[in-house]
N, C-alpha and C. Protein backbone atom coordinates (compact mmCIF):
# COMPACT_ATOMS: atom_id res chain seq x y z
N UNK A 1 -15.70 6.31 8.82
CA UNK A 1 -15.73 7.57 8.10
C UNK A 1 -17.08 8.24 8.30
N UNK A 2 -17.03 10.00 8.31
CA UNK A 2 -18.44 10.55 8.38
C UNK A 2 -19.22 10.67 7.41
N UNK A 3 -17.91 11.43 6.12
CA UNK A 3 -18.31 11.70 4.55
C UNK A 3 -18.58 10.08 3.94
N UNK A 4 -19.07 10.12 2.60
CA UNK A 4 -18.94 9.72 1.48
C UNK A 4 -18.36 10.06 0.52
N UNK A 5 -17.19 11.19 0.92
CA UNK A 5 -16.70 12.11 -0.16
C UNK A 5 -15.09 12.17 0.01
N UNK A 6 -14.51 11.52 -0.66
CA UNK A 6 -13.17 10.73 -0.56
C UNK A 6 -12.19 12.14 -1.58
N UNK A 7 -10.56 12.38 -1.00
CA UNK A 7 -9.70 13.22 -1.77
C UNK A 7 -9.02 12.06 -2.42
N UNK A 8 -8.51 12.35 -3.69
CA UNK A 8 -7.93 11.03 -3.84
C UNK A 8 -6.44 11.50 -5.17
N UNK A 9 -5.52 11.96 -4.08
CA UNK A 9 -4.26 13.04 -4.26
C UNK A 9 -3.53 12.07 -5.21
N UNK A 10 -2.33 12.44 -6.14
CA UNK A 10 -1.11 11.95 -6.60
C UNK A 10 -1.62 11.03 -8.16
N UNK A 11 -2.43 11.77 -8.79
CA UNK A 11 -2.70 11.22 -9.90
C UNK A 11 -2.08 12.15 -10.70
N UNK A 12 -1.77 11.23 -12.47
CA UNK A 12 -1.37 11.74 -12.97
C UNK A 12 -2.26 12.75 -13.98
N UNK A 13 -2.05 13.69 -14.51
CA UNK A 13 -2.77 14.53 -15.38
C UNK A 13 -3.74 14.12 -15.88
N UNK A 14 -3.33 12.71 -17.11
CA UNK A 14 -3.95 12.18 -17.96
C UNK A 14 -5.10 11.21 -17.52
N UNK A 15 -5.39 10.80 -15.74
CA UNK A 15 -6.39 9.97 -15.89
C UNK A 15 -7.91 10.84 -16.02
N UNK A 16 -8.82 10.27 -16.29
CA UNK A 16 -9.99 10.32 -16.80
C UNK A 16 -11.20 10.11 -15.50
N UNK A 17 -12.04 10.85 -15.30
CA UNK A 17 -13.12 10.61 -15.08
C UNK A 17 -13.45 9.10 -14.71
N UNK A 18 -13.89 7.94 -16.18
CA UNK A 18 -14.07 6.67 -16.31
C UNK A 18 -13.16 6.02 -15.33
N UNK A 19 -11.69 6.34 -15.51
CA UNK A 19 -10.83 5.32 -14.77
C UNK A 19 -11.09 5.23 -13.46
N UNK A 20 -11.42 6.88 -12.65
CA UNK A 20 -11.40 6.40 -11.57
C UNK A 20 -13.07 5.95 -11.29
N UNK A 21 -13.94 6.03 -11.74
CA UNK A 21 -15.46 5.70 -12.31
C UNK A 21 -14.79 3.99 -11.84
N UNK A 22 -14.30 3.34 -12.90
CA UNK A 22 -14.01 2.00 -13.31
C UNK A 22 -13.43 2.10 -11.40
N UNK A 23 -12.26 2.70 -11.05
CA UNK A 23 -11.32 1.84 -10.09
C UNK A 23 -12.12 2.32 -8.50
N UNK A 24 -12.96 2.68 -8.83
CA UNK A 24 -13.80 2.96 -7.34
C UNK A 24 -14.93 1.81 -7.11
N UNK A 25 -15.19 1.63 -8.79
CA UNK A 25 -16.66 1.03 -8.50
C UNK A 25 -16.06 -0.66 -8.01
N UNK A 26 -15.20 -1.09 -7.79
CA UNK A 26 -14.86 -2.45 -7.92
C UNK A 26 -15.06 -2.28 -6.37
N UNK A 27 -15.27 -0.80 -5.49
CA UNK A 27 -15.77 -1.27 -4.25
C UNK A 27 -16.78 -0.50 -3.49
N UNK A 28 -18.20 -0.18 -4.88
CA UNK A 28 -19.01 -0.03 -4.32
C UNK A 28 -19.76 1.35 -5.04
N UNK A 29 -20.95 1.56 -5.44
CA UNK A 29 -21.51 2.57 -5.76
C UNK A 29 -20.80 3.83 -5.60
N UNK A 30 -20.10 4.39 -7.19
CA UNK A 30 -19.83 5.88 -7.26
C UNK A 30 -20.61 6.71 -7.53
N UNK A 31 -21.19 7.99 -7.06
CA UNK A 31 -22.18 8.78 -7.11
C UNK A 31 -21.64 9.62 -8.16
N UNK A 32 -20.42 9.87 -7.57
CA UNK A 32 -19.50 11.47 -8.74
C UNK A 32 -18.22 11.22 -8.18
N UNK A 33 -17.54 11.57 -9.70
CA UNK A 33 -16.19 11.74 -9.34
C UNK A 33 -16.14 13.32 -10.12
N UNK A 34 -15.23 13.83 -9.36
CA UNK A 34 -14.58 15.35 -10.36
C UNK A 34 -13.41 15.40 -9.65
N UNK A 35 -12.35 15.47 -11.21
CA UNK A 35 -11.14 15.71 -11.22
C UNK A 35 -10.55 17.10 -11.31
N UNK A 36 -9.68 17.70 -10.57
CA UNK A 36 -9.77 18.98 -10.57
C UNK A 36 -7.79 19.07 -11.53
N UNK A 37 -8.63 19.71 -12.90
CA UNK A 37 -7.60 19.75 -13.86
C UNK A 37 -6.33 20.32 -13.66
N UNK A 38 -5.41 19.31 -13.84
CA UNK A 38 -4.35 20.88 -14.34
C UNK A 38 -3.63 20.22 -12.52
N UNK A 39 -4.25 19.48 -11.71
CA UNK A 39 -4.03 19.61 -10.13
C UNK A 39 -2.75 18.50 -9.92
N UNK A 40 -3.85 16.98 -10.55
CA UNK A 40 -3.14 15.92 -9.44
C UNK A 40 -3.88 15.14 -8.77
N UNK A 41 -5.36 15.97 -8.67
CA UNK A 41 -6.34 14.84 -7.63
C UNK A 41 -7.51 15.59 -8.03
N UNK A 42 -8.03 15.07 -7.19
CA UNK A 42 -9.55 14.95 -7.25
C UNK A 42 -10.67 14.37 -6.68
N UNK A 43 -12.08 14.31 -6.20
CA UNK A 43 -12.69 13.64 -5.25
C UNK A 43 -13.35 12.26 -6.43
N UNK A 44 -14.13 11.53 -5.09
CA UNK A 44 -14.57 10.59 -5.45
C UNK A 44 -15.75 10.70 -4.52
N UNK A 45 -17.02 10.82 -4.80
CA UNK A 45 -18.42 10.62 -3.89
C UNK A 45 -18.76 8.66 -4.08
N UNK A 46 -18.70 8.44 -2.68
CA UNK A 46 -18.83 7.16 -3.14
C UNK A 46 -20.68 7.30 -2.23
N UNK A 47 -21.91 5.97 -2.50
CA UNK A 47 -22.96 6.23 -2.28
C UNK A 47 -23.15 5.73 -0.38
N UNK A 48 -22.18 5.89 0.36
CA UNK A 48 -22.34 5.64 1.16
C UNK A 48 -20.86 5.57 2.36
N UNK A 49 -20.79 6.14 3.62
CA UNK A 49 -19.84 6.19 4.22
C UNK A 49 -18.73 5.26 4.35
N UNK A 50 -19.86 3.90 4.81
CA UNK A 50 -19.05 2.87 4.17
C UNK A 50 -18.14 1.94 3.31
N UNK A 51 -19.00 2.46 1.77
CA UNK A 51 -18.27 1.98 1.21
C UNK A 51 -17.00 3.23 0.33
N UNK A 52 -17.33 4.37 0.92
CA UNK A 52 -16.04 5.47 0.85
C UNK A 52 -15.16 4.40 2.06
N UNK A 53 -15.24 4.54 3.10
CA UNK A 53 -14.21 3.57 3.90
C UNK A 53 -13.24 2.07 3.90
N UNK A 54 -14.26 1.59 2.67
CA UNK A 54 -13.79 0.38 2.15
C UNK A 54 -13.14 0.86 0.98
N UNK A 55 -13.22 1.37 0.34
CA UNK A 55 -12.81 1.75 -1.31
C UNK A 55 -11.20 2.75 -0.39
N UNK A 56 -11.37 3.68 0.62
CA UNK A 56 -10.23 4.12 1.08
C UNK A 56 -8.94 3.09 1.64
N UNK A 57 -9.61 2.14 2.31
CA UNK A 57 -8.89 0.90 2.77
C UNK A 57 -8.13 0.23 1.77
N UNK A 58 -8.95 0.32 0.64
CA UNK A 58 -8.39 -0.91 -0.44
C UNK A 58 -7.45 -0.63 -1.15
N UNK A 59 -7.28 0.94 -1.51
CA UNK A 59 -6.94 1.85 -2.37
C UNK A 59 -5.73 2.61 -2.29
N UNK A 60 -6.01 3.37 -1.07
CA UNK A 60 -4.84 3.92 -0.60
C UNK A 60 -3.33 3.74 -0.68
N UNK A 61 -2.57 3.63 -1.15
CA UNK A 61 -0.81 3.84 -1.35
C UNK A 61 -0.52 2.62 -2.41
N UNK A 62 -2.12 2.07 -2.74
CA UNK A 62 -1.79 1.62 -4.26
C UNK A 62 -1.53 2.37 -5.25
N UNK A 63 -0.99 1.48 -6.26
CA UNK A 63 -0.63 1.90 -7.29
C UNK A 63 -1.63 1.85 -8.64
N UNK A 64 -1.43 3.15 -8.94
CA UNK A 64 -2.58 3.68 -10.16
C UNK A 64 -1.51 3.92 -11.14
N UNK A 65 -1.81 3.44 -11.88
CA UNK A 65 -1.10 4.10 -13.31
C UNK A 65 0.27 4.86 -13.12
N UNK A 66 1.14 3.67 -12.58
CA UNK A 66 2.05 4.47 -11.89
C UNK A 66 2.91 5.06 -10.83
N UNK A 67 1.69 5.47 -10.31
CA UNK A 67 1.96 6.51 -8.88
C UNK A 67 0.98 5.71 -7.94
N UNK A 68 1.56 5.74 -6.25
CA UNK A 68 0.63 5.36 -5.85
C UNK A 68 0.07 6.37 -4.99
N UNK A 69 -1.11 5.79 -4.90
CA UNK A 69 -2.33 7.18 -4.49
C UNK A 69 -2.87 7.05 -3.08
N UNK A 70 -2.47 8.58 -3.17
CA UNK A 70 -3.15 9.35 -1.82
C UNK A 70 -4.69 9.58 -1.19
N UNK A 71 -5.18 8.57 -0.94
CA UNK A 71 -6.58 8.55 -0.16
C UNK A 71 -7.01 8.94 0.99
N UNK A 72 -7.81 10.13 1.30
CA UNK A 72 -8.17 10.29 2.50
C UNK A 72 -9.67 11.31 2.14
N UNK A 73 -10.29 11.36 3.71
CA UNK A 73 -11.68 11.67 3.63
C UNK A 73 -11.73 13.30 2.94
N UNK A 74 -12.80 13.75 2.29
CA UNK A 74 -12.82 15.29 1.63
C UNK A 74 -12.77 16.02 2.78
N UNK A 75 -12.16 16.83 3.44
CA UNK A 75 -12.72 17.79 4.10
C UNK A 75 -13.57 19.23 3.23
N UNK A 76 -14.46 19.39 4.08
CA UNK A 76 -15.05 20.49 3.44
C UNK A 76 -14.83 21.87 3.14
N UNK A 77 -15.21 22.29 1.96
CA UNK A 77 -14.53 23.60 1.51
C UNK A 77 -14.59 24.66 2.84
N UNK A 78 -13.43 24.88 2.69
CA UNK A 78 -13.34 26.21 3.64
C UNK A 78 -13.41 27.79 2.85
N UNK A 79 -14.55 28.39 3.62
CA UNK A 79 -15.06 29.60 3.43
C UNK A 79 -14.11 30.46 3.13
N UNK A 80 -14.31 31.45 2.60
CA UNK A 80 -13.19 32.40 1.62
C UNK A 80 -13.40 33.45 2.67
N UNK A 81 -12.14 34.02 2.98
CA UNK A 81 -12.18 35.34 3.91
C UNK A 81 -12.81 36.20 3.28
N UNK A 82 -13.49 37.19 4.64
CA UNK A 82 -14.01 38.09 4.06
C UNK A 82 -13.38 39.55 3.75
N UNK A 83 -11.90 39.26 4.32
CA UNK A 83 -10.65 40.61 4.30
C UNK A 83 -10.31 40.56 3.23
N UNK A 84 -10.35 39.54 2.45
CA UNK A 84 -9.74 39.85 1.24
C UNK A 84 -9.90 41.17 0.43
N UNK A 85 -9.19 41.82 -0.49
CA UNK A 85 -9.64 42.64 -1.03
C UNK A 85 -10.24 42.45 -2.54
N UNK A 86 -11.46 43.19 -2.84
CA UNK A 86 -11.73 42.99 -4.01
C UNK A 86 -11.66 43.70 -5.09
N UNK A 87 -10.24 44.07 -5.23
CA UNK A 87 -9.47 44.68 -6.07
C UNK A 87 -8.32 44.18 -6.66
């Protein structure tokens, strides 16, 4: 992996910050997690490429509370057109 900055899709509403805090760290320094409300997912900054790659390995199409979850690397925000109108 290039990032340290993991998507981590197919969660349910109700998990928390802590949980995924708690279910990342079992493989390796979490820097930040933010859950993007209301969505389904959310990232995970883990402190190093590596162990984003191990924590993706381990994780991935397990089962969380449920559902099992969608792991893959963040791609980076893509820039907002500039055609849009601002009206």
């Amino acid at each position: 992996m290039q990032g340290s900055k993991l998507y981590v899709g197919n969660l349910k509403y109700s998990v928390t910050n802590d949980q995924l805090t708690e279910l990342f760290g079992n493989h390796g320094e979490v820097k930040s997690v933010n859950i993007i409300e209301g969505k389904g997912f959310g990232f995970v900054e883990m402190s190093s490429p590596e162990e984003a790659g191990k924590a993706k390995d381990a994780l991935n199409d397990t089962d969380f509370d449920g559902r099992p979850l969608k792991i893959d690397e963040a791609k980076p925000p893509r820039p907002r057109s500039e055609n849009r109108s601002r009206y």
